[in-house]
N, C-alpha and C. Protein backbone atom coordinates (compact mmCIF):
# COMPACT_ATOMS: atom_id res chain seq x y z
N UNK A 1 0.81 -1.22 0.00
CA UNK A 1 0.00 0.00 0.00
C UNK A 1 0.85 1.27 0.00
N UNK A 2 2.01 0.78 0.16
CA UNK A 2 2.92 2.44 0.15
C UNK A 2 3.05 3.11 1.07
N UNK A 3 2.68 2.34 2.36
CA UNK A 3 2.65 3.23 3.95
C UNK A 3 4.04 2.49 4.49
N UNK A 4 4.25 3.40 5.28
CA UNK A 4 5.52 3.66 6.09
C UNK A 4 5.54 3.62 7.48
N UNK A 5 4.57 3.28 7.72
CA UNK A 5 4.18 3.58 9.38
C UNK A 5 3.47 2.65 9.81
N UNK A 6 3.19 1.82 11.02
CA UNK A 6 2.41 1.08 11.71
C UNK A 6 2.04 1.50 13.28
N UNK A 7 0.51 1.34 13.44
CA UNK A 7 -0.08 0.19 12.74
C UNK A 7 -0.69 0.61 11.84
N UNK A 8 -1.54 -0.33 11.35
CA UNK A 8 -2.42 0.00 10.01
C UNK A 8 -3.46 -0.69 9.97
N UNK A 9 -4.70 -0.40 10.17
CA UNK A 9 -5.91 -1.43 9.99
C UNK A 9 -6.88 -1.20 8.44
N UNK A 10 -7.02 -2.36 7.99
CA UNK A 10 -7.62 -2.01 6.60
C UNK A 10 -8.62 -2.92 6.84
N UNK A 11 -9.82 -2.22 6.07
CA UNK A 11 -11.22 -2.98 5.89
C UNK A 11 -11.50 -2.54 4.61
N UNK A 12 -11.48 -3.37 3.82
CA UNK A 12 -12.05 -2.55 2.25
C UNK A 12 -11.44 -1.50 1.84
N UNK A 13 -11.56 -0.41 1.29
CA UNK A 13 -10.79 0.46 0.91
C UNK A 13 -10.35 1.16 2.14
N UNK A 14 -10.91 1.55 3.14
CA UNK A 14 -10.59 1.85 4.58
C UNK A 14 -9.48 1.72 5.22
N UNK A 15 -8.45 3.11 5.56
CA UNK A 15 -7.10 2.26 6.16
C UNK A 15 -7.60 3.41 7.75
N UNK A 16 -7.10 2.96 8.89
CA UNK A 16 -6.73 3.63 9.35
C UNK A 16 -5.20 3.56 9.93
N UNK A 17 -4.62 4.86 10.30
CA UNK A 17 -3.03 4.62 10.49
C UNK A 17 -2.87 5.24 11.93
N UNK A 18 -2.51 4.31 12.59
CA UNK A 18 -1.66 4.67 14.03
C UNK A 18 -2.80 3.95 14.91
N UNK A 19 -3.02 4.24 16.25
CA UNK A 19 -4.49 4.13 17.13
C UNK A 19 -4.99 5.56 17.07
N UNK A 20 -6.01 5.36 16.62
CA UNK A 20 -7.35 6.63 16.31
C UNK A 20 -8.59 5.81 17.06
N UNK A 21 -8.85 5.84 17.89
CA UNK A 21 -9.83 4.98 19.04
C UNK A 21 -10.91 5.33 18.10
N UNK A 22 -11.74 6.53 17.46
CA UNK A 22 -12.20 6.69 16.80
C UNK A 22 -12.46 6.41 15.46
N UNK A 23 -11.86 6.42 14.95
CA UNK A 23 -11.84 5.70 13.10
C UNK A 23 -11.75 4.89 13.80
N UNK A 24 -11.35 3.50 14.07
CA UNK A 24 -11.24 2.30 14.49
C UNK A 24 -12.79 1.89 14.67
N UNK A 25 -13.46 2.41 15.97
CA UNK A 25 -14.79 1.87 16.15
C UNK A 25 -15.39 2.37 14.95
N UNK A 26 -15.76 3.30 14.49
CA UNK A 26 -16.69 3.73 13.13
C UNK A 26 -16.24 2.85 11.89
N UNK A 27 -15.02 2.71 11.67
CA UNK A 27 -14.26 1.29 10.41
C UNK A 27 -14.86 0.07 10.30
N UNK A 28 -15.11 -0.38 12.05
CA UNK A 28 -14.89 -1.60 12.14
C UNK A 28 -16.08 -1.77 13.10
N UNK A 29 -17.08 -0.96 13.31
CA UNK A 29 -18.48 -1.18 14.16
C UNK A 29 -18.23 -1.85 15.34
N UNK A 30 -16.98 -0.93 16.02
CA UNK A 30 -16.44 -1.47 17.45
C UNK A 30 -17.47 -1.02 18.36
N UNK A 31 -17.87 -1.76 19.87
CA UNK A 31 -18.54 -1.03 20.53
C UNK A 31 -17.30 -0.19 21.40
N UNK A 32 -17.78 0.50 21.84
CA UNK A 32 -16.68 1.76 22.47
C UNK A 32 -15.99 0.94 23.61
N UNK A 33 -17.04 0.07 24.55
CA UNK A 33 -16.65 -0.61 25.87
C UNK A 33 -16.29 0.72 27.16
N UNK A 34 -15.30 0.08 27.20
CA UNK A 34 -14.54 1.14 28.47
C UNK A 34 -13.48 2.01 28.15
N UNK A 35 -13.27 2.76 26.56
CA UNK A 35 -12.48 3.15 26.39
C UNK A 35 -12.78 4.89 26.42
N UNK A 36 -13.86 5.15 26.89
CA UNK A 36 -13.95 6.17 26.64
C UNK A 36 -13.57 7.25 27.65
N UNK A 37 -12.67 8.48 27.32
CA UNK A 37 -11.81 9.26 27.77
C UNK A 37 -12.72 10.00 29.00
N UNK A 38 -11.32 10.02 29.97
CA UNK A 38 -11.81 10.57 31.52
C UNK A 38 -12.37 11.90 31.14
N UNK A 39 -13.44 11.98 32.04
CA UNK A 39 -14.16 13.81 31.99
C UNK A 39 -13.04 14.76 32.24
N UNK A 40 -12.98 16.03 32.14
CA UNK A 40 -12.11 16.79 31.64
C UNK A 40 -11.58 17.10 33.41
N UNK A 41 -12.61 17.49 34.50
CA UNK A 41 -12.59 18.32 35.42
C UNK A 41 -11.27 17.29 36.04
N UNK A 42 -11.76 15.72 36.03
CA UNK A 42 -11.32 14.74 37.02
C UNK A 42 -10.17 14.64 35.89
N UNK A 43 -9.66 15.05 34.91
CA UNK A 43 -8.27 14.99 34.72
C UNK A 43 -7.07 16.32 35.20
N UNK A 44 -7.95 17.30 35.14
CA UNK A 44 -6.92 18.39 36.03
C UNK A 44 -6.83 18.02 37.40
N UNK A 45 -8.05 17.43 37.61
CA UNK A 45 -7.92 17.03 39.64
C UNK A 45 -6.74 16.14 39.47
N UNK A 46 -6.49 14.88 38.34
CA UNK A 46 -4.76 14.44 38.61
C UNK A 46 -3.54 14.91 38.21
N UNK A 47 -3.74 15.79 37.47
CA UNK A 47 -2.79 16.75 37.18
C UNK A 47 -2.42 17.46 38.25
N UNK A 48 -3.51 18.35 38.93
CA UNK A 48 -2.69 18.97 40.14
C UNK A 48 -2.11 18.14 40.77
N UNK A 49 -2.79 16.87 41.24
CA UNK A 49 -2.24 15.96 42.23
C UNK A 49 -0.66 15.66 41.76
N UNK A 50 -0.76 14.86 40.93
CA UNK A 50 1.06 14.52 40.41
C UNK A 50 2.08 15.56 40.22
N UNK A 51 1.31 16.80 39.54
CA UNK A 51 2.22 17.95 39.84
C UNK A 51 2.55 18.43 40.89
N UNK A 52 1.60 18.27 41.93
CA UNK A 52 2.12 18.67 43.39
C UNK A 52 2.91 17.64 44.23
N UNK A 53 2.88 16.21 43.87
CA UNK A 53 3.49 15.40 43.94
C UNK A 53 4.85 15.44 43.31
N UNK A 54 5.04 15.61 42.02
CA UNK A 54 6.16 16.06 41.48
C UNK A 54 6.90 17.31 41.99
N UNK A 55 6.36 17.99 42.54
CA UNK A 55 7.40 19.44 42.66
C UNK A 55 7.77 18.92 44.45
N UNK A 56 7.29 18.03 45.26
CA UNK A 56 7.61 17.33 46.64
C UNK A 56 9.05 16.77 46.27
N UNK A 57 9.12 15.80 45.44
CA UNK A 57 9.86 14.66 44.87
C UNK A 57 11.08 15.99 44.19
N UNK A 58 10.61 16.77 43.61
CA UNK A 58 11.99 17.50 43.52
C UNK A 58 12.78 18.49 43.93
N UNK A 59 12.18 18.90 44.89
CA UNK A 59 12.36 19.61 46.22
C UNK A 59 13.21 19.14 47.43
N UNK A 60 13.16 17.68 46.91
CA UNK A 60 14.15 16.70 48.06
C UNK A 60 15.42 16.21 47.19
N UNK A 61 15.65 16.54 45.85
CA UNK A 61 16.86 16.73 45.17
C UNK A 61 17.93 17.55 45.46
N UNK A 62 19.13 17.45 46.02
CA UNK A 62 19.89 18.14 46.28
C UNK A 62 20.45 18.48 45.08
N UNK A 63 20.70 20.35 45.05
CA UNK A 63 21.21 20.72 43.75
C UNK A 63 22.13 20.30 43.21
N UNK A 64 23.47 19.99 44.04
CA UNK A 64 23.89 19.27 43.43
C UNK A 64 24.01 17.93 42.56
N UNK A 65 22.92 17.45 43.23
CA UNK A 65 22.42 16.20 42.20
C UNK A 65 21.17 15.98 41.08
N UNK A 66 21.27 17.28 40.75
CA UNK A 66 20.35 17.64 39.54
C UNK A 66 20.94 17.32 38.47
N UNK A 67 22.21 17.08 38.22
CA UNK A 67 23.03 16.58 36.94
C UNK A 67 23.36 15.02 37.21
N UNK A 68 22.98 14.11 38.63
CA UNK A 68 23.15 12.73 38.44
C UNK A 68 22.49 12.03 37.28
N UNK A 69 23.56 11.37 36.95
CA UNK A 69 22.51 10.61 35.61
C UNK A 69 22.16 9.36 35.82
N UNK A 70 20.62 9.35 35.16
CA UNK A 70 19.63 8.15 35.55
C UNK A 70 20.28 6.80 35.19
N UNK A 71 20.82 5.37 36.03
CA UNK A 71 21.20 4.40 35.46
C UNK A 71 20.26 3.76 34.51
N UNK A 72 19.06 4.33 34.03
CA UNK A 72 18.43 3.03 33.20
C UNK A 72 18.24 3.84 32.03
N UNK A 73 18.29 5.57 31.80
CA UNK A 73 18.00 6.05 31.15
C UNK A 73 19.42 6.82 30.66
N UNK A 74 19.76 7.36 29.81
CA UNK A 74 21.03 9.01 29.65
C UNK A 74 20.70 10.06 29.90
N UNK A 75 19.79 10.32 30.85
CA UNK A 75 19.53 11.89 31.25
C UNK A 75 19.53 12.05 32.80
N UNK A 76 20.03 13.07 33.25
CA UNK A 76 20.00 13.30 35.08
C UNK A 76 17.95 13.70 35.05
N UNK A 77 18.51 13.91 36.58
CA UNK A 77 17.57 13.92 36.93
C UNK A 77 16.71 15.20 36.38
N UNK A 78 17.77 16.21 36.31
CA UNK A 78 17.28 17.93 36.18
C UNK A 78 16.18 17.62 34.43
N UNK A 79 16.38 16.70 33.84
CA UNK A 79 15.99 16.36 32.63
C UNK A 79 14.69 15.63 32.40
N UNK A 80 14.60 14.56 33.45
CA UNK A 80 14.12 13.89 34.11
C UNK A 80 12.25 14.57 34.53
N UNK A 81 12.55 15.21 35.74
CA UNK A 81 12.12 15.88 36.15
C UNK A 81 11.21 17.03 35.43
N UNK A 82 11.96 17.88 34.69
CA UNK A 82 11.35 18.40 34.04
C UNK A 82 10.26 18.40 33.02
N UNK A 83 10.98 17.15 32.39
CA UNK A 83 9.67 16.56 31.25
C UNK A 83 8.87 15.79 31.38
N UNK A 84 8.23 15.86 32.96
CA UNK A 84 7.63 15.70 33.19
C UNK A 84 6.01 16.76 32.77
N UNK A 85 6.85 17.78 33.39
CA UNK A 85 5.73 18.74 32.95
C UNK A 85 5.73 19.35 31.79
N UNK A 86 6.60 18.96 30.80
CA UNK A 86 7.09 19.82 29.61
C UNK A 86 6.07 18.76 28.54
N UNK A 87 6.44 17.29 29.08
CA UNK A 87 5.07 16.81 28.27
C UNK A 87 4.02 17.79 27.76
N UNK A 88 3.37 18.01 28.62
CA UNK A 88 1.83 18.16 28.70
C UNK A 88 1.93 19.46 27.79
N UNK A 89 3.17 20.78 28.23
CA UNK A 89 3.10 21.75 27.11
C UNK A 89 3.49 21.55 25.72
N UNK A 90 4.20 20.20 25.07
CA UNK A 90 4.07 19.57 23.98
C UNK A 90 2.72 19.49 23.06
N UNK A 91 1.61 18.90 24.01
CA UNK A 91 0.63 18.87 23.71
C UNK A 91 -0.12 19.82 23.78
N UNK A 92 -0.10 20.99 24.28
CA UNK A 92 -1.09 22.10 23.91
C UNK A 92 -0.35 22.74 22.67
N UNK A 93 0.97 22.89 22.72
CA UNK A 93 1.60 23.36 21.62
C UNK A 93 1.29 22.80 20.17
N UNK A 94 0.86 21.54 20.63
CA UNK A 94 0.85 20.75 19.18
C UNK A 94 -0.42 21.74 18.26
N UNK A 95 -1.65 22.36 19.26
CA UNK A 95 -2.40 23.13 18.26
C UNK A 95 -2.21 24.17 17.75
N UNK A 96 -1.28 24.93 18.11
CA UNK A 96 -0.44 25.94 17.39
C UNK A 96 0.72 25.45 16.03
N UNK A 97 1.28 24.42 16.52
CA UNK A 97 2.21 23.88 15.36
C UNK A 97 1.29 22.98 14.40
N UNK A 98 0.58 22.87 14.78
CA UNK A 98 -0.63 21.49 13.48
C UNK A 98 -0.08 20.24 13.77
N UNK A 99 0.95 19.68 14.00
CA UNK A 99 1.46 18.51 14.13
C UNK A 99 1.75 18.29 15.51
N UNK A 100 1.89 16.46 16.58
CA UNK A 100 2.48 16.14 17.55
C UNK A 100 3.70 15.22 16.96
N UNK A 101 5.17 15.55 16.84
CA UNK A 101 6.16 14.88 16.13
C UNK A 101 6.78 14.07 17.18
N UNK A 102 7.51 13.12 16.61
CA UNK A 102 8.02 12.37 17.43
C UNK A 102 9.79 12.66 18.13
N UNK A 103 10.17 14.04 17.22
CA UNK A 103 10.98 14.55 16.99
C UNK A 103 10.46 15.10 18.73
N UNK A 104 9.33 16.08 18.55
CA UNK A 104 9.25 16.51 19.89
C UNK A 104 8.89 16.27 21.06
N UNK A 105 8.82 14.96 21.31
CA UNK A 105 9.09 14.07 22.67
C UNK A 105 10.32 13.85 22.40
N UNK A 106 11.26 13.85 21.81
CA UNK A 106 12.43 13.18 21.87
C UNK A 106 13.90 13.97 22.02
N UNK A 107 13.39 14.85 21.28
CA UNK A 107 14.56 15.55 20.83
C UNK A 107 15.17 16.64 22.24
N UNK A 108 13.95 16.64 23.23
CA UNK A 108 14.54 17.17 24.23
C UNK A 108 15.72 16.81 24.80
N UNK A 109 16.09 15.73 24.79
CA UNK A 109 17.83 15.12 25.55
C UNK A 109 18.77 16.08 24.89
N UNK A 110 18.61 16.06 23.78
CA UNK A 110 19.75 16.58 23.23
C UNK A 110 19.56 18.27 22.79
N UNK A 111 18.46 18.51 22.52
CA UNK A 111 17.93 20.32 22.14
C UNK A 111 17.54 21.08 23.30
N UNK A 112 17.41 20.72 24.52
CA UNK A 112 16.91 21.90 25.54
C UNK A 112 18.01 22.56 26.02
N UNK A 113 18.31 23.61 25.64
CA UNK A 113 19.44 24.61 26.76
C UNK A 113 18.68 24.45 28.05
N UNK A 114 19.15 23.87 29.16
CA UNK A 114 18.51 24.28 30.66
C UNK A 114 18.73 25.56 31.46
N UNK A 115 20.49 25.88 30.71
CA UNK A 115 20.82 27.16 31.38
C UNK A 115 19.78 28.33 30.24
N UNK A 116 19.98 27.95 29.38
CA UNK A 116 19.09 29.49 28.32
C UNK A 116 17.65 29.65 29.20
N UNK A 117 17.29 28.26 29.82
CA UNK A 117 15.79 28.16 30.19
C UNK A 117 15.63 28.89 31.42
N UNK A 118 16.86 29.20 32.62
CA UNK A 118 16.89 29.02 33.60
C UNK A 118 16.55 28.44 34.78
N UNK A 119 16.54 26.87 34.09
CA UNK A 119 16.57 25.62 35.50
C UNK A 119 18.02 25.30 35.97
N UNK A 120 18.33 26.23 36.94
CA UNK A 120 19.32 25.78 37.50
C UNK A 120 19.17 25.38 38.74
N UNK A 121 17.95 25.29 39.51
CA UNK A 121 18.02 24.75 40.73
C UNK A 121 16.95 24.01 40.52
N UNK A 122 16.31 23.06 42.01
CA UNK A 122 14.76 22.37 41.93
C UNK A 122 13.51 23.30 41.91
N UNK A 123 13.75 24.51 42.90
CA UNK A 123 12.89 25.40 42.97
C UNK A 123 12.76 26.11 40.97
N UNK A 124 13.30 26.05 40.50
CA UNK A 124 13.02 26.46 38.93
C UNK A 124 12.46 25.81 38.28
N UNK A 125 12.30 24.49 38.40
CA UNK A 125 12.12 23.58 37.61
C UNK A 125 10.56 23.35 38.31
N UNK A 126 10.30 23.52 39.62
CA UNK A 126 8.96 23.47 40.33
C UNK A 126 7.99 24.69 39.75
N UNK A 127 8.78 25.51 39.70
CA UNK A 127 8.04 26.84 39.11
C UNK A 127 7.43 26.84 37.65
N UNK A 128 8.62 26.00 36.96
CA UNK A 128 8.00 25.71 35.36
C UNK A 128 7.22 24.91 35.88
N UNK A 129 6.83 24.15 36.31
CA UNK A 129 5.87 23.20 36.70
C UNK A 129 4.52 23.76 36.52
N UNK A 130 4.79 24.82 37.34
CA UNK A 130 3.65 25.74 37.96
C UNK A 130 3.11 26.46 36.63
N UNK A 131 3.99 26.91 35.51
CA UNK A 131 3.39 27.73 34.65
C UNK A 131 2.79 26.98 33.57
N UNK A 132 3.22 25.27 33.69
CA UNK A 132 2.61 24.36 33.02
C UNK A 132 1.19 24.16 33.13
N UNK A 133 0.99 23.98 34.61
CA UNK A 133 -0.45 23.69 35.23
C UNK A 133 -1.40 24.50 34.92
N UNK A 134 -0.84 26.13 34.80
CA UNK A 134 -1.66 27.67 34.16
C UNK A 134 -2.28 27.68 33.17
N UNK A 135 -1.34 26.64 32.13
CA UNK A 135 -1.53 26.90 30.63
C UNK A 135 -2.48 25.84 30.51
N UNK A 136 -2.29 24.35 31.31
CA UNK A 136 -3.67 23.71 30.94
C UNK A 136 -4.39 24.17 31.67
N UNK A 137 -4.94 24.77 32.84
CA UNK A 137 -6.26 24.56 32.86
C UNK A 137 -7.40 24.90 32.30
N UNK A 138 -7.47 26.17 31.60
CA UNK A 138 -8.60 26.90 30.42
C UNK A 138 -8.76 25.71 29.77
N UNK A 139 -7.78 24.58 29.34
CA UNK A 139 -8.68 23.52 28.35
C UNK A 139 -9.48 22.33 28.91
N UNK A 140 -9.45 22.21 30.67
CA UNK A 140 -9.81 21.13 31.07
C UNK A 140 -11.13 21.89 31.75
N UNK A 141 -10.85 23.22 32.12
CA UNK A 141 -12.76 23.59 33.34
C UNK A 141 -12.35 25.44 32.52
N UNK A 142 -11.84 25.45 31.79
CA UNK A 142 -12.18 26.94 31.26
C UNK A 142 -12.71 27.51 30.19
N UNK A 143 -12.13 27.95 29.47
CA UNK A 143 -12.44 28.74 28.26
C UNK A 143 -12.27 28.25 26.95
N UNK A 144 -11.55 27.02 26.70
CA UNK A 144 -11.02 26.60 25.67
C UNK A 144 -11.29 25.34 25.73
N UNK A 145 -11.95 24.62 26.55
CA UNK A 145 -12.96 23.37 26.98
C UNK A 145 -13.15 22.81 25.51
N UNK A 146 -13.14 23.74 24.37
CA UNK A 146 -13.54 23.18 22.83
C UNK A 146 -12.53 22.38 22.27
N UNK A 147 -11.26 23.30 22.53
CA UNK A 147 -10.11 22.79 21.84
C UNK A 147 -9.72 20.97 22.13
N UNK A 148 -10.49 20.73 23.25
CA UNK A 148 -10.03 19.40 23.24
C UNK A 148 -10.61 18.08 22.31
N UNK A 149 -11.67 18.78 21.63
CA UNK A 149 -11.87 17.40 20.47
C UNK A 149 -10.98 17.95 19.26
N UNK A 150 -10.47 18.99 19.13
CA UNK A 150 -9.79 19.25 18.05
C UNK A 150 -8.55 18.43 17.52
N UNK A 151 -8.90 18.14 16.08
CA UNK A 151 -7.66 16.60 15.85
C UNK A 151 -6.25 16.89 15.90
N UNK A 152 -5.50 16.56 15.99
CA UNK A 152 -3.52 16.77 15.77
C UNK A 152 -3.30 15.63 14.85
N UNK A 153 -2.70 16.09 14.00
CA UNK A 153 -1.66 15.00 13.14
C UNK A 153 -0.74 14.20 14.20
N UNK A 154 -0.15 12.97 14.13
CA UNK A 154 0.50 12.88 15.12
C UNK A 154 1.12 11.18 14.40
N UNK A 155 2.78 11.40 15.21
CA UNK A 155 3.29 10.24 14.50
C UNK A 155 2.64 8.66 14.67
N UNK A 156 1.22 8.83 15.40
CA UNK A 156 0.92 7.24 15.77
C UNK A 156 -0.40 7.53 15.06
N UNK A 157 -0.47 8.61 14.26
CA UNK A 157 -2.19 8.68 14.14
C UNK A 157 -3.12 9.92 14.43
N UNK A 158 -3.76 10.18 13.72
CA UNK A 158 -4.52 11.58 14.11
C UNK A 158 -5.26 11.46 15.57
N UNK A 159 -5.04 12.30 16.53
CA UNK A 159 -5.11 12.36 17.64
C UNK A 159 -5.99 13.46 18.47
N UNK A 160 -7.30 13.71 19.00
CA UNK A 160 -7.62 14.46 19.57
C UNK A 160 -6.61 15.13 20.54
N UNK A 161 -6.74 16.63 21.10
CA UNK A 161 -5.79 17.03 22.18
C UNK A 161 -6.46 15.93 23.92
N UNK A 162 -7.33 16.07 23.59
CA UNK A 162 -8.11 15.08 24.80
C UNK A 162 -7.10 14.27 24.91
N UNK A 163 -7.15 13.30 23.43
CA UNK A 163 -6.28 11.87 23.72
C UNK A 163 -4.81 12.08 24.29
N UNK A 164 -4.67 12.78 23.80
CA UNK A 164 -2.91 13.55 23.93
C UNK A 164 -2.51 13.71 25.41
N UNK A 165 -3.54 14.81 26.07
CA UNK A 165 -3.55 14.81 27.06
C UNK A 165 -3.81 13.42 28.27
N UNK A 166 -4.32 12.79 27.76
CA UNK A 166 -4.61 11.49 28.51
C UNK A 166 -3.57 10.79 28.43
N UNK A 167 -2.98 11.26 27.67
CA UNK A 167 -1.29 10.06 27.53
C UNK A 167 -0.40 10.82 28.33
N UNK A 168 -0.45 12.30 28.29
CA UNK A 168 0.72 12.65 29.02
C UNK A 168 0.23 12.65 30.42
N UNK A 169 -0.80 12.45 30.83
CA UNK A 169 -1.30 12.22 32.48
C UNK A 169 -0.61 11.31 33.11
N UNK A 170 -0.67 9.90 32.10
CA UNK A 170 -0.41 8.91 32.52
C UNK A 170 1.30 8.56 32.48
N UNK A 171 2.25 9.27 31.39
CA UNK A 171 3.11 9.70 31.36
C UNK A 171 3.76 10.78 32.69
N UNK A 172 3.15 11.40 33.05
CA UNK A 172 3.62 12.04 33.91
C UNK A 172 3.70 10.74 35.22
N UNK A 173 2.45 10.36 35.91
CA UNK A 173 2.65 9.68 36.61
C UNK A 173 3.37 8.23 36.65
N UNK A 174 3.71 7.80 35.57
CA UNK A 174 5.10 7.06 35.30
C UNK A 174 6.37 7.43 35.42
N UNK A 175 6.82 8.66 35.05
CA UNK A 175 7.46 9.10 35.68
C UNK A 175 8.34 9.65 37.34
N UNK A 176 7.21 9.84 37.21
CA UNK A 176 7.25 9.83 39.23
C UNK A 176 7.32 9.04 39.91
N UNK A 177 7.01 7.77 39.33
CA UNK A 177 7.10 6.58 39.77
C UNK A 177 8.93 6.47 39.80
N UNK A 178 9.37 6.57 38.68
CA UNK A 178 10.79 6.26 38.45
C UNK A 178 11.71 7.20 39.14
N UNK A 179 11.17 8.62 39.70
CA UNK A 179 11.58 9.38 39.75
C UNK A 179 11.29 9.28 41.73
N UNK A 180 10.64 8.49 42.28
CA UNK A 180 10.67 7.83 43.35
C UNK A 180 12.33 7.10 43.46
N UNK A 181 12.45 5.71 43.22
CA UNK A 181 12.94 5.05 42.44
C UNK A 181 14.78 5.44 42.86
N UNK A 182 14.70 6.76 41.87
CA UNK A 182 16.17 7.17 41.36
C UNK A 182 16.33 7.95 42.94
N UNK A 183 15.51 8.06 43.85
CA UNK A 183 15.89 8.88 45.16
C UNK A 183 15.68 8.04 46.35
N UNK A 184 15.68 7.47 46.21
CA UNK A 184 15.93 5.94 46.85
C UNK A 184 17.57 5.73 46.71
N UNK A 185 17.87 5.48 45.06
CA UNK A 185 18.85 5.34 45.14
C UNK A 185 20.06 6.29 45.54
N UNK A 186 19.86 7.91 45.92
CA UNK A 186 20.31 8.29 46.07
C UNK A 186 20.14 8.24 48.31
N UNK A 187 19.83 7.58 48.63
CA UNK A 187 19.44 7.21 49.66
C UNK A 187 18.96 8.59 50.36
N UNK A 188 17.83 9.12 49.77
CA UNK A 188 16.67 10.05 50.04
C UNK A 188 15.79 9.09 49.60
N UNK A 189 14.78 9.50 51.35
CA UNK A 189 13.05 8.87 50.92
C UNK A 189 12.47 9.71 50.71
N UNK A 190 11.31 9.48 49.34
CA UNK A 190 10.49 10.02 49.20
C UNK A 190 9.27 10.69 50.33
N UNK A 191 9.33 11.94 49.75
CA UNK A 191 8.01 12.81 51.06
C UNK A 191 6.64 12.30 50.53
N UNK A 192 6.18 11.77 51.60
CA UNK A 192 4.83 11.71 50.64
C UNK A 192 4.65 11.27 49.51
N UNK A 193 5.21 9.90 48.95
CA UNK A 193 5.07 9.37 47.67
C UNK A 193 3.54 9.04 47.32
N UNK A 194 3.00 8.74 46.55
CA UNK A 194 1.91 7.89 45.77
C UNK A 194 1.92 6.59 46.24
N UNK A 195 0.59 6.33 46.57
CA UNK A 195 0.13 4.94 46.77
C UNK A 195 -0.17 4.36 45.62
N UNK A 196 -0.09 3.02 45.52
CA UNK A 196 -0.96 2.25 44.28
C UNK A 196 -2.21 2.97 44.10
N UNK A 197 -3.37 3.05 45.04
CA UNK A 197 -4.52 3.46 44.83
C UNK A 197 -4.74 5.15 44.30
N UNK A 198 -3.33 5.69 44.44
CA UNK A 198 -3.30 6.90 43.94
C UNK A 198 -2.88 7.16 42.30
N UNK A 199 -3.34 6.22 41.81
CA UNK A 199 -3.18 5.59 40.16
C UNK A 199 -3.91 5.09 39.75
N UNK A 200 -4.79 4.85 39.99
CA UNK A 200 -6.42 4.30 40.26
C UNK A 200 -6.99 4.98 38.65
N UNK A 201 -7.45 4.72 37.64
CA UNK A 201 -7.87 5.30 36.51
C UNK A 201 -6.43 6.12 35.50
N UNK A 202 -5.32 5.94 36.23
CA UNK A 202 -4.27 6.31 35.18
C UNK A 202 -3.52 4.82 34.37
N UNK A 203 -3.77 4.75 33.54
CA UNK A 203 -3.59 3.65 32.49
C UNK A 203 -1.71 3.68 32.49
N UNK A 204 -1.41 3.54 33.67
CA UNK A 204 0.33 3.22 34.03
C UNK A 204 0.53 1.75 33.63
N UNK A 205 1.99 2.04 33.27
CA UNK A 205 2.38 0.29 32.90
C UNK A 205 2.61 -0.31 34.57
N UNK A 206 2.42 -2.22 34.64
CA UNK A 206 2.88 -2.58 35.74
C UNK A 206 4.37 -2.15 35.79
N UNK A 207 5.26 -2.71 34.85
CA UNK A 207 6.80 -2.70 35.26
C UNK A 207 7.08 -0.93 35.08
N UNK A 208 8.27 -0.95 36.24
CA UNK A 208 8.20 0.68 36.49
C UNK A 208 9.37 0.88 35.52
N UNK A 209 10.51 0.45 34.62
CA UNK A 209 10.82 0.83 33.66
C UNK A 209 10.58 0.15 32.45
């Protein structure tokens, strides 16, 4: 067929490309089941939560160990940490740029100046946090409540910002998980970590890397 990308579901002339939860059931007269995306309000309620959870967890980073680098991953923590919340402004950005690339989840290891950004301590990096949380909320209980069925091109598939956002929720709180984890190993306990039951409706993998 001349495609380059997977997956790919074909029914008759019908392709769809990537997971589109949508084309999929309408293609293929799926019933929806349980797939259908968390209400908007009860996804900022876990957003604050992990973000306030997240800025705990990096608050107990000693500055100097904002440049330790992760043994399972090539990035310290200061990197770590951050994209956590830098996710989520990926995805609002994506409706300004028309596209979600794969370039831009990725390319952060190697393209973010931290000093141009000014994260040089934990308290900076808590603060971007903070201006992250600003920028979503108008789309989850505000003003822009519309923008979230709006589609994105995206390297797995055309993608509502809804869906987008539902991945980086669950992304974020995977993270934190690992980001538990790496402060342990620095023999700091976590303040106030996350319970299992505090993951309860976030579609996290079992294994934590």
């Amino acid at each position: 067929m001349g495609l380059k990308i997977l997956p790919v579901s074909v029914r008759g002339d019908r392709q769809v490309i990537g997971f589109n939860a949508k084309e999929l059931i309408e293609t293929f007269g799926l019933d929806k089941g349980g797939d259908e995306l968390p209400e908007p309000g009860w996804m900022l309620e876990k957003y604050r939560f992990v973000f306030e959870a997240t800025k705990r967890a990096v608050r107990q980073i000693p500055p100097d160990k904002l440049t330790w680098e992760t043994p399972k991953r090539k990035r310290d923590l200061r990197m770590l940490t951050w994209h956590i919340f830098e996710r989520v402004r990926i995805c609002l950005q994506s409706l300004e740029v028309g596209e979600y690339t794969r370039a831009a989840v990725t390319n952060y290891r190697k393209d973010m100046d931290y000093e141009a950004a000014g994260l040089h301590t934990p308290e900076d990096i808590c603060t971007y946090g903070g201006g992250v949380e600003e920028e979503l909320e108008p789309y989850l209980i505000g003003d822009k409540t519309d923008l979230l069925e709006r589609t994105v091109p995206t390297y797995a598939g055309d993608k509502t910002l809804h869906q987008l956002l539902e991945l980086a929720l669950a992304h974020a709180y995977q993270h934190l998980r690992q980001t538990y984890e790496y402060l342990k190993m620095l023999d700091i306990e976590p303040d106030r970590p996350l319970s299992a039951g505090d993951y309860e409706g976030i579609p996290v993998t079992k294994d934590l890397f």
